[in-house]
C-alpha atoms as a PDB file:
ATOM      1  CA  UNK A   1    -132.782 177.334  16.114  1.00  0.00           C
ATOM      2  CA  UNK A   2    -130.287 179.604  18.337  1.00  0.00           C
ATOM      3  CA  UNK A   3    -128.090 177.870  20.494  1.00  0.00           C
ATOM      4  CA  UNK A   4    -126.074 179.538  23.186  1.00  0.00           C
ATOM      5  CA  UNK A   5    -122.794 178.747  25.220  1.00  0.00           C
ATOM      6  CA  UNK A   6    -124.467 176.720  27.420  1.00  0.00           C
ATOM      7  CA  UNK A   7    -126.422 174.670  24.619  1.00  0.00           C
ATOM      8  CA  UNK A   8    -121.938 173.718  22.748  1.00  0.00           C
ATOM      9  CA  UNK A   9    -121.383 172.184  26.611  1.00  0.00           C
ATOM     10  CA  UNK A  10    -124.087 169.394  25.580  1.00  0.00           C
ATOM     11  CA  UNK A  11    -122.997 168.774  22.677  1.00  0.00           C
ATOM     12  CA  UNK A  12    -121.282 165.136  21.678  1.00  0.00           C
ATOM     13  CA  UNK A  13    -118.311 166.517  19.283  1.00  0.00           C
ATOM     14  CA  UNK A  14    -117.305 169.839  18.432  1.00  0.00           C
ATOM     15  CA  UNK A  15    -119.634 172.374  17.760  1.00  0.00           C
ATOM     16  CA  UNK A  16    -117.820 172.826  14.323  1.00  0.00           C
ATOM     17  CA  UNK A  17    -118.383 168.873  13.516  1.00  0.00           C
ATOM     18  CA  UNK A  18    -122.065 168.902  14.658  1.00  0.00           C
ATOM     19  CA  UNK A  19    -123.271 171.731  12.387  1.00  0.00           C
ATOM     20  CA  UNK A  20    -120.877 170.562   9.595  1.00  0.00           C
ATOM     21  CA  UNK A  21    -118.932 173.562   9.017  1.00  0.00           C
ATOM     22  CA  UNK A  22    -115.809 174.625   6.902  1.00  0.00           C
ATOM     23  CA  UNK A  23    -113.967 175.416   9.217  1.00  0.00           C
ATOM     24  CA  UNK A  24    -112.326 174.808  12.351  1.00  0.00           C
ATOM     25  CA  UNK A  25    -111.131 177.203  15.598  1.00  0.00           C
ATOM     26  CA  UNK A  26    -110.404 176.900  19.253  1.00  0.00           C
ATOM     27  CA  UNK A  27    -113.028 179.515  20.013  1.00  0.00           C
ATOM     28  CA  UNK A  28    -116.366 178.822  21.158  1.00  0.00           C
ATOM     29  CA  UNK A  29    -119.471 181.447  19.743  1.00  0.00           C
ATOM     30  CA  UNK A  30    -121.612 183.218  21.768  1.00  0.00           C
ATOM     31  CA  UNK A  31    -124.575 182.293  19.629  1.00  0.00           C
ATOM     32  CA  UNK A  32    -124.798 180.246  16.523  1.00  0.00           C
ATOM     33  CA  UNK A  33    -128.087 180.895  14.969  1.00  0.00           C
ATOM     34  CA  UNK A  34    -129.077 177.629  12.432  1.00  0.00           C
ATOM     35  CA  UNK A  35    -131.915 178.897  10.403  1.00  0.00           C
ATOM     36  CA  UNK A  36    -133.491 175.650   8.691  1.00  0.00           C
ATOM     37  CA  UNK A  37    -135.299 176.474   5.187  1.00  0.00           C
ATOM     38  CA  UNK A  38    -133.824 179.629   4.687  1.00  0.00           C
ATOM     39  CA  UNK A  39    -133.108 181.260   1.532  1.00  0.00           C
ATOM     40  CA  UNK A  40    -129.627 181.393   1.311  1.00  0.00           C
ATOM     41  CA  UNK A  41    -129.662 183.196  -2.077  1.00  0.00           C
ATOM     42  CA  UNK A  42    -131.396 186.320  -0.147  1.00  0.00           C
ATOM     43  CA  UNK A  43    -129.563 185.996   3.027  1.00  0.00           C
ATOM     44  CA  UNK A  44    -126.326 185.796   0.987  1.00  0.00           C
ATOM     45  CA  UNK A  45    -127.241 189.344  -0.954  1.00  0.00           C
ATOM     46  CA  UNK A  46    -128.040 190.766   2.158  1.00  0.00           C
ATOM     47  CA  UNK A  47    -124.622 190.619   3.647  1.00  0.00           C
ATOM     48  CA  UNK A  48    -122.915 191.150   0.591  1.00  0.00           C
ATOM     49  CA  UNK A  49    -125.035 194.418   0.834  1.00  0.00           C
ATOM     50  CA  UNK A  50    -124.000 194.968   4.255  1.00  0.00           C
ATOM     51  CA  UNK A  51    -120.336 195.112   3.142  1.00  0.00           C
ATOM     52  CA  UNK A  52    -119.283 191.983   5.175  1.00  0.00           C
ATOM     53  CA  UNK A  53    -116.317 189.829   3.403  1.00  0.00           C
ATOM     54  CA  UNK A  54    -116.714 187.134   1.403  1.00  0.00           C
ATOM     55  CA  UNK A  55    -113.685 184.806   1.392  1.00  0.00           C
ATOM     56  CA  UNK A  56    -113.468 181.534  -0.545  1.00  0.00           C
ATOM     57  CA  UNK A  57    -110.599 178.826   0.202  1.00  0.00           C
ATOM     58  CA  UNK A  58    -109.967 177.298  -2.887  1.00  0.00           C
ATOM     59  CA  UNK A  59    -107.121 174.768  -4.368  1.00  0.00           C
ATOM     60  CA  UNK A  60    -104.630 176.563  -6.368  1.00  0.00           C
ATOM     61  CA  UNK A  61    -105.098 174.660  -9.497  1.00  0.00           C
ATOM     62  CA  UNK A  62    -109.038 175.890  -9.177  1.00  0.00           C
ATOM     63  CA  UNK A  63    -108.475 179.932  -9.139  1.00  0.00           C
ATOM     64  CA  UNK A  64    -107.987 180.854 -12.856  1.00  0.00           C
ATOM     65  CA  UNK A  65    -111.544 178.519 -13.288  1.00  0.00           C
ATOM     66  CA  UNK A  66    -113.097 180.800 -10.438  1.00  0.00           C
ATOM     67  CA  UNK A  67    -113.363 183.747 -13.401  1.00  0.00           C
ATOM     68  CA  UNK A  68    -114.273 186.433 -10.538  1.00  0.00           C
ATOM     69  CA  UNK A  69    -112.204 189.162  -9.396  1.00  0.00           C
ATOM     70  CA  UNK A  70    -110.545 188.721  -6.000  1.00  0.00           C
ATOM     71  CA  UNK A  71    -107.781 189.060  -3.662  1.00  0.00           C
ATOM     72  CA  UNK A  72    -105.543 186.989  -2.296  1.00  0.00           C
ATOM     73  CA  UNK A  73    -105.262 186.844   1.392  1.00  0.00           C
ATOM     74  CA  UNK A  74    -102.783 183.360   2.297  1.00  0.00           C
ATOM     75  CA  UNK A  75    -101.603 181.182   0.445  1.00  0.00           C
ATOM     76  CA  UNK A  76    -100.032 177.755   0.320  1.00  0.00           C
ATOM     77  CA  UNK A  77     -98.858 175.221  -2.067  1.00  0.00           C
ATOM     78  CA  UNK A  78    -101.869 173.716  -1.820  1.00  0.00           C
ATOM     79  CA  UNK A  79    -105.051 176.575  -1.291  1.00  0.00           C
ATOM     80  CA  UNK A  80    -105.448 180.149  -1.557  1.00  0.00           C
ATOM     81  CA  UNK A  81    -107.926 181.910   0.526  1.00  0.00           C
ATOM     82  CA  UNK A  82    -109.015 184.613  -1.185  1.00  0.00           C
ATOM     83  CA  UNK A  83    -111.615 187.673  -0.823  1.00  0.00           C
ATOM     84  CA  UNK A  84    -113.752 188.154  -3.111  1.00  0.00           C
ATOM     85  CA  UNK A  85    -114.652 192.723  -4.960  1.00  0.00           C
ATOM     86  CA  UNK A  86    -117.458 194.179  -5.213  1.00  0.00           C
ATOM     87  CA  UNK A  87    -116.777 194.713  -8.691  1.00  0.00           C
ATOM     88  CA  UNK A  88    -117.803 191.023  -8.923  1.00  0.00           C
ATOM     89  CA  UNK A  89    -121.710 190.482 -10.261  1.00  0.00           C
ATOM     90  CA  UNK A  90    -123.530 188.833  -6.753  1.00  0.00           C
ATOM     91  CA  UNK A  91    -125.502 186.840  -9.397  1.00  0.00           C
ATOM     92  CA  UNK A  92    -122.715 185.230 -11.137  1.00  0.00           C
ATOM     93  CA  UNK A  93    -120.724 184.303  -7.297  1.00  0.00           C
ATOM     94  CA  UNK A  94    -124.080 182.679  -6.204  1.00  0.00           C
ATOM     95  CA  UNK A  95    -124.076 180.093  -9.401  1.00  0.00           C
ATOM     96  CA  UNK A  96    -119.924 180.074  -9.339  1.00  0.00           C
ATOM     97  CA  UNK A  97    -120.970 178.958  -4.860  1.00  0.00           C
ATOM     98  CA  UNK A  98    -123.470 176.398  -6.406  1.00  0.00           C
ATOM     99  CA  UNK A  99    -121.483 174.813  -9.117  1.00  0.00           C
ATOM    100  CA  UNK A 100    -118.679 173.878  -6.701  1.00  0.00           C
ATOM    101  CA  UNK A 101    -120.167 173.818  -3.369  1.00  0.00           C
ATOM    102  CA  UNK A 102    -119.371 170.498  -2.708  1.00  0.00           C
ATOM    103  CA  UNK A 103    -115.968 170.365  -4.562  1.00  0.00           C
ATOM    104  CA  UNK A 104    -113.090 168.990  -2.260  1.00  0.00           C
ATOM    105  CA  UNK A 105    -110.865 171.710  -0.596  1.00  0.00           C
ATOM    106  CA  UNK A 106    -113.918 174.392  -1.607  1.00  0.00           C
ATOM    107  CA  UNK A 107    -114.942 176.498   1.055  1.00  0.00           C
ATOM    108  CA  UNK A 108    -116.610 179.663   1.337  1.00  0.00           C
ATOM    109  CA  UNK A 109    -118.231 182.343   4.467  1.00  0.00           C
ATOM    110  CA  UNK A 110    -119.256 185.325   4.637  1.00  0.00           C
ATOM    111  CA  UNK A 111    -117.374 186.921   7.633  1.00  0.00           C
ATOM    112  CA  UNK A 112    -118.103 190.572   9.267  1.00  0.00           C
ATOM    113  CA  UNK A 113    -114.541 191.632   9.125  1.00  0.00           C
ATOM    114  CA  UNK A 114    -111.047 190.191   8.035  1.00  0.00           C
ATOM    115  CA  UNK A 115    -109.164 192.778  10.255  1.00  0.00           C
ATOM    116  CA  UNK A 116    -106.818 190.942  12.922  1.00  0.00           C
ATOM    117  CA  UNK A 117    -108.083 187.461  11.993  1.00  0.00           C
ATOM    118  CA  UNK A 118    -105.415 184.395  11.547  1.00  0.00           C
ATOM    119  CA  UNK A 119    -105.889 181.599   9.082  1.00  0.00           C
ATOM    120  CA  UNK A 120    -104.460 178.369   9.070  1.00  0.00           C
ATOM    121  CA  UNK A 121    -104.753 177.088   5.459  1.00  0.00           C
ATOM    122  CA  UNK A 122    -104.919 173.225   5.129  1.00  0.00           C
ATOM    123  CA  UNK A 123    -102.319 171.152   3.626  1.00  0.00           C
ATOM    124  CA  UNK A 124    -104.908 168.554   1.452  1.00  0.00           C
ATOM    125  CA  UNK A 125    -108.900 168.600   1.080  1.00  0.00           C
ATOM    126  CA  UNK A 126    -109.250 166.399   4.374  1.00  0.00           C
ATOM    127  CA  UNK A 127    -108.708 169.164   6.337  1.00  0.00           C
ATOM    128  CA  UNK A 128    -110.368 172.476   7.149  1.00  0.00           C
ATOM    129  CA  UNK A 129    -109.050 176.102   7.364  1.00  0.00           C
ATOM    130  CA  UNK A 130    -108.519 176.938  10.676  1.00  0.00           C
ATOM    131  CA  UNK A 131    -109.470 180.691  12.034  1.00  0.00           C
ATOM    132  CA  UNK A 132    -108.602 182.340  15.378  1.00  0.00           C
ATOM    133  CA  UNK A 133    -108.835 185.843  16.788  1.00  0.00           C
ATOM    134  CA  UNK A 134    -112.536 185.891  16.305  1.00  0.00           C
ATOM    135  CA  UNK A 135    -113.542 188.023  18.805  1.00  0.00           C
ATOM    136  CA  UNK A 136    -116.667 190.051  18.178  1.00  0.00           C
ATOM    137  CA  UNK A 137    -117.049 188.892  14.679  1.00  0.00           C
ATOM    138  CA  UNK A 138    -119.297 187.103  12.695  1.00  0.00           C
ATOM    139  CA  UNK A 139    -119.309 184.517  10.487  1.00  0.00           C
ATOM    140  CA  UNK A 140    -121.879 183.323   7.989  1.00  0.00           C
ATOM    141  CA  UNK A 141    -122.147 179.707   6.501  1.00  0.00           C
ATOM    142  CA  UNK A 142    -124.339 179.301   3.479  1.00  0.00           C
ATOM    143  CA  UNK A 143    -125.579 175.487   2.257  1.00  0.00           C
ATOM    144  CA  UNK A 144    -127.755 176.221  -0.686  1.00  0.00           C
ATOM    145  CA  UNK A 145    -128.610 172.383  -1.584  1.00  0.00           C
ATOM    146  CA  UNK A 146    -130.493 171.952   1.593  1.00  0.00           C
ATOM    147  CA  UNK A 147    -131.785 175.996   1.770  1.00  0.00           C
ATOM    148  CA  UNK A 148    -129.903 176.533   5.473  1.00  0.00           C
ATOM    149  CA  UNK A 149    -127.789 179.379   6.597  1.00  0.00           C
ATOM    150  CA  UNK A 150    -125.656 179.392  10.078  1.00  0.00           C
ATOM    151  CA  UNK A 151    -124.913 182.627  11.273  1.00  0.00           C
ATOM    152  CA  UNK A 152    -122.127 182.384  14.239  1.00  0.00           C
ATOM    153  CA  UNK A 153    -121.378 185.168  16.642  1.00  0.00           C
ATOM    154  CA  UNK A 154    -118.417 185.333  18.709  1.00  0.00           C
END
């Protein structure tokens, strides 16, 4: 299903809340496309392939279990968000995404491009990584137990 701006104002809650995402921010999408019984294990390669970003928030006692090769863009005493080579094996991040996917404090996206973007990191697992400065990006949300991907376009 697509939704426009126009579909967020009838919303009850958020528009982050209602399609259970990982994160939070102040600004609305132009389109968020939810595409029910997808393969996210496809999708997934193809943006990888596309050379769009993959970043992973992940508690700091978590990293060194990770075993991928990354960098680290913020960092708190609590998370690191991180961005994840292409000198990593897609094969081995897709089991690594399914092993933890529903670890507190574990996030992950696929986003077009990290340039000019701000991150909030949260302080504990109850809260989510904020993002702002999202204009004319895209972000990609992958949940592989139930085979849907959101694609959000601001």
């Amino acid at each position: 299903m697509i939704y426009q701006r126009r579909d967020f104002e009838l919303l009850e809650d958020r528009y982050e809340n209602e399609f259970v995402l990982s994160f939070l921010t102040n600004e609305e999408p132009r389109e968020l496309n939810h595409m029910l019984e997808a393969n996210p294990k496809s999708v997934f390669k193809n943006y990888w392939e596309k050379q769009y970003s993959f970043v992973i928030l992940v508690s700091n006692f978590m990293l060194a279990k990770l075993d991928l090769n990354y960098l680290i863009f913020k960092k708190n005493n609590s998370f690191s968000l991180i961005s994840i080579t292409r000198k990593n094996n897609v094969n081995k991040i897709l089991s690594i995404l399914r092993e933890y996917e529903y670890v507190n404090g574990f996030c992950f996206f696929i986003i077009k491009s990290l340039d000019g973007l701000n991150f909030e990191l949260p302080i504990d697992s109850q809260e989510r990584v904020k993002v702002t400065q999202l204009l004319n990006n895209e972000i990609v949300i992958f949940q592989f137990d139930v085979e849907e991907v959101i694609l959000i376009k601001y």
